[in-house]
N, C-alpha and C. Protein backbone atom coordinates (compact mmCIF):
# COMPACT_ATOMS: atom_id res chain seq x y z
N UNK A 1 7.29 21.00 108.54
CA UNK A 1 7.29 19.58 108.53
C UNK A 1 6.15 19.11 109.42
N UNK A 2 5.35 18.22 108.79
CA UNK A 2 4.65 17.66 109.73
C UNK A 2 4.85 16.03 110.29
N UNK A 3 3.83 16.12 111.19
CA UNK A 3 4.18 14.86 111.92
C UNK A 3 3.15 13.88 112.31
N UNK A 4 2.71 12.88 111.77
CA UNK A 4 1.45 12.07 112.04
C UNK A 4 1.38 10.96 113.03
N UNK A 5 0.32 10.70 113.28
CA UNK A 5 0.16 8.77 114.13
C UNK A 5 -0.15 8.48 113.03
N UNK A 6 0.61 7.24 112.66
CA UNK A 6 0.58 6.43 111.35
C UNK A 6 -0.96 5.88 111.41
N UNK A 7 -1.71 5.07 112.58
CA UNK A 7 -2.54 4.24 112.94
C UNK A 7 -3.35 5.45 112.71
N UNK A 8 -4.64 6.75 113.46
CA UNK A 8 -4.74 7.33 113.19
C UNK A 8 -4.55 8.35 111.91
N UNK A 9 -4.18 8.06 111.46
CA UNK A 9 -3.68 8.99 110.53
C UNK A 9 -3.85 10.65 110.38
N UNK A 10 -4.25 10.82 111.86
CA UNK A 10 -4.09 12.16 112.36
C UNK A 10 -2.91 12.86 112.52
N UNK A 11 -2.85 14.27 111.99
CA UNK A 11 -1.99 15.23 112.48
C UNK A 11 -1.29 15.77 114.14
N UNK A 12 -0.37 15.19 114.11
CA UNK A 12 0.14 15.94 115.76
C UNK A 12 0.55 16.64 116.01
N UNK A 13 1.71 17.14 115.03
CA UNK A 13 2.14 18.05 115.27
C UNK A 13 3.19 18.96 113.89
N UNK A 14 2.88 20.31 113.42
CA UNK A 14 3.36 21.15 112.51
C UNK A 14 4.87 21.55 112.99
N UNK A 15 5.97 21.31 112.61
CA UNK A 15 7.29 21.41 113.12
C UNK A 15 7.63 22.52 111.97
N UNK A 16 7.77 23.69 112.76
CA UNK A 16 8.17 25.39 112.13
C UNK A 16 8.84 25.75 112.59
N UNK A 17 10.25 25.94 111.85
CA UNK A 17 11.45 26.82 113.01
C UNK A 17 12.87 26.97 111.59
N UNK A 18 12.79 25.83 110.55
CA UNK A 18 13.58 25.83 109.63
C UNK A 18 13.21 27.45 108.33
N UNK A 19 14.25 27.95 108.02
CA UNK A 19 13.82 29.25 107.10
C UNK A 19 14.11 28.62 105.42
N UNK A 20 14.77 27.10 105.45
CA UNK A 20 14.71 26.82 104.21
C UNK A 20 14.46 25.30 104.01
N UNK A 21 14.84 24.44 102.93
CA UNK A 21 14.84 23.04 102.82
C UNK A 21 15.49 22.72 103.87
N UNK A 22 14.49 21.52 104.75
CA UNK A 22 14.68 20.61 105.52
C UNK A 22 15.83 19.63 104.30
N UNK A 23 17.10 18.90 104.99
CA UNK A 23 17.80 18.21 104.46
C UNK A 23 17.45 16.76 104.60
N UNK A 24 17.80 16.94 106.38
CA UNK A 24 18.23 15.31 107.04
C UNK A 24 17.49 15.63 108.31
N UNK A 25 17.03 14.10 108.68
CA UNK A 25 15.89 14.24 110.07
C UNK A 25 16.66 12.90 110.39
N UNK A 26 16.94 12.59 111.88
CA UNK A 26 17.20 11.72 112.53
C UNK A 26 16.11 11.96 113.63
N UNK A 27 16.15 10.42 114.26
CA UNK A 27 14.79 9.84 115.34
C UNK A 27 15.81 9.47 116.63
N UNK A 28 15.72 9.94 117.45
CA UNK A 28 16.40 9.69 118.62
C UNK A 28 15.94 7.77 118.36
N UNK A 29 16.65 6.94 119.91
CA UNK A 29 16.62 5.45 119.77
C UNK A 29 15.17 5.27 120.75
N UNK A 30 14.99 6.45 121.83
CA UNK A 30 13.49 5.86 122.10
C UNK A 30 12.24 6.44 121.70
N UNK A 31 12.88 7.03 120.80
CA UNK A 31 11.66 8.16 119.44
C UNK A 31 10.73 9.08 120.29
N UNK A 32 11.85 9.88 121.18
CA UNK A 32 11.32 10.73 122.03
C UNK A 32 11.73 12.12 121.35
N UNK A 33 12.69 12.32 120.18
CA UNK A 33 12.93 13.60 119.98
C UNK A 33 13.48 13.40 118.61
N UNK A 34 13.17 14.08 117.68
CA UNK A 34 13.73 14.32 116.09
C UNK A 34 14.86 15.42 116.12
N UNK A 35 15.72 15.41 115.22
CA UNK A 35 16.39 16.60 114.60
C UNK A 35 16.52 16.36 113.58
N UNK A 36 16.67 17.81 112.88
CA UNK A 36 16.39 18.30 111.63
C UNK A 36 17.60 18.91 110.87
N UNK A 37 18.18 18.76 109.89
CA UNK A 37 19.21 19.88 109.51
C UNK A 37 18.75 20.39 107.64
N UNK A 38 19.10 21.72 107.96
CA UNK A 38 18.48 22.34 106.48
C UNK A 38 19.17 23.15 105.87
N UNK A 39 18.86 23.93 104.53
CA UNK A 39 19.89 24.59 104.46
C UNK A 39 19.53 25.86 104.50
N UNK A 40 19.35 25.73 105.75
CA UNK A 40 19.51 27.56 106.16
C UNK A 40 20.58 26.98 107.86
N UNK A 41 21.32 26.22 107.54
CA UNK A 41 22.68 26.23 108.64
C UNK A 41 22.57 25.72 109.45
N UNK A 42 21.30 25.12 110.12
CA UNK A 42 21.03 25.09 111.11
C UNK A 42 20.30 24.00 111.53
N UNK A 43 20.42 22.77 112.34
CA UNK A 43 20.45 21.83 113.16
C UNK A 43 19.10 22.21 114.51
N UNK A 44 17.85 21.33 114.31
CA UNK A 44 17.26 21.62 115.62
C UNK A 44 16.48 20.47 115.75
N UNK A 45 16.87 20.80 117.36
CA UNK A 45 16.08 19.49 118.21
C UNK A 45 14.52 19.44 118.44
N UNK A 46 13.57 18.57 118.65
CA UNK A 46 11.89 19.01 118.68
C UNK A 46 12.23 17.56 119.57
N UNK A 47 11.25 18.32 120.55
CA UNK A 47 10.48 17.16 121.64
C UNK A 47 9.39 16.25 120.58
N UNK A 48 9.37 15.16 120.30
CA UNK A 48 8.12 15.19 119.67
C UNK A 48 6.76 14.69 120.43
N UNK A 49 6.79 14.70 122.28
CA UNK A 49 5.05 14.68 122.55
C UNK A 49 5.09 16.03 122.58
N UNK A 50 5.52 17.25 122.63
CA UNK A 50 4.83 18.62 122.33
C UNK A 50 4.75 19.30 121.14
N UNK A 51 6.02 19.03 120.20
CA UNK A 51 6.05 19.33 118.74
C UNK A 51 6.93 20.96 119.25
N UNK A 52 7.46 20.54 120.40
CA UNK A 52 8.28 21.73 120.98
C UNK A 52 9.44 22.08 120.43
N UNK A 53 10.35 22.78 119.77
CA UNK A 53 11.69 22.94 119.47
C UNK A 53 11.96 23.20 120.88
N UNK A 54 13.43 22.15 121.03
CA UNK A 54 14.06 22.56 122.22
C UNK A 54 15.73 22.71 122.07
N UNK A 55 16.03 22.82 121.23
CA UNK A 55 17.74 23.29 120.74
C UNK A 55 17.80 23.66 119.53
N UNK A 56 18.58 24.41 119.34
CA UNK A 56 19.04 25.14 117.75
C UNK A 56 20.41 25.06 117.84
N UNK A 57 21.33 24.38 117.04
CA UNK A 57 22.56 24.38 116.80
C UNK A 57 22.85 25.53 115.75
N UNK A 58 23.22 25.86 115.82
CA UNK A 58 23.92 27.55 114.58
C UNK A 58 25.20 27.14 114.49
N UNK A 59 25.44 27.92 113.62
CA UNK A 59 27.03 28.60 113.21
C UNK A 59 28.04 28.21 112.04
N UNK A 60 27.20 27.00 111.48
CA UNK A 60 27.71 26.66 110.05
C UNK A 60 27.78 27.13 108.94
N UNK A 61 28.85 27.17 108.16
CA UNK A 61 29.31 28.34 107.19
C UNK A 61 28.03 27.92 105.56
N UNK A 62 27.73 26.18 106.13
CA UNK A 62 26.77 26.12 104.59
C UNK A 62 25.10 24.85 105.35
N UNK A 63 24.72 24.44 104.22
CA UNK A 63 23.86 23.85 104.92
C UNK A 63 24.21 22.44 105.47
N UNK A 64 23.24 21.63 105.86
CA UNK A 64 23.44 20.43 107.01
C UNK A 64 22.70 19.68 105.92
N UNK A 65 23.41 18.35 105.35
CA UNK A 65 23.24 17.36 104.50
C UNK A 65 23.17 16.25 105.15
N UNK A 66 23.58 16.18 106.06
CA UNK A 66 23.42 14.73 106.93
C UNK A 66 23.73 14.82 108.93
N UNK A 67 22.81 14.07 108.94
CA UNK A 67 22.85 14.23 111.19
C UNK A 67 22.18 12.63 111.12
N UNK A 68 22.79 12.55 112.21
CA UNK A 68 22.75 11.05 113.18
C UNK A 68 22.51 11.52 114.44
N UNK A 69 21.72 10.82 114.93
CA UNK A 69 21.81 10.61 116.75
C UNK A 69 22.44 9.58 117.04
């Protein structure tokens, strides 16, 4: 997944950590951090000023169709 400055329309950052379809992406409220859920089970958090993954939720028996912050 990538991630742009709309204004720029430069690239910031390549978000790699999902092994299948990205589902559902929620924006934190001060759009300091995204998560992702896909269906390879799994739920993860990204800083987005580093484009850092910083949590992985696991352990779901199927994939993640919908997340809210």
């Amino acid at each position: 997944m990538s991630v742009f400055d709309l204004q720029s329309q430069k690239l910031l950052h390549k978000l790699e950590g999902h092994s299948l379809t990205v589902r559902t992406l929620a924006f934190s409220k001060d759009g300091a951090h995204l998560t992702t859920g896909s269906d390879d089970a799994r739920c993860l958090l990204w800083d987005l000023s580093s484009g850092a993954q910083i949590a992985s939720l696991e352990g779901r028996a199927s994939r993640v169709e919908t997340w809210s912050m």
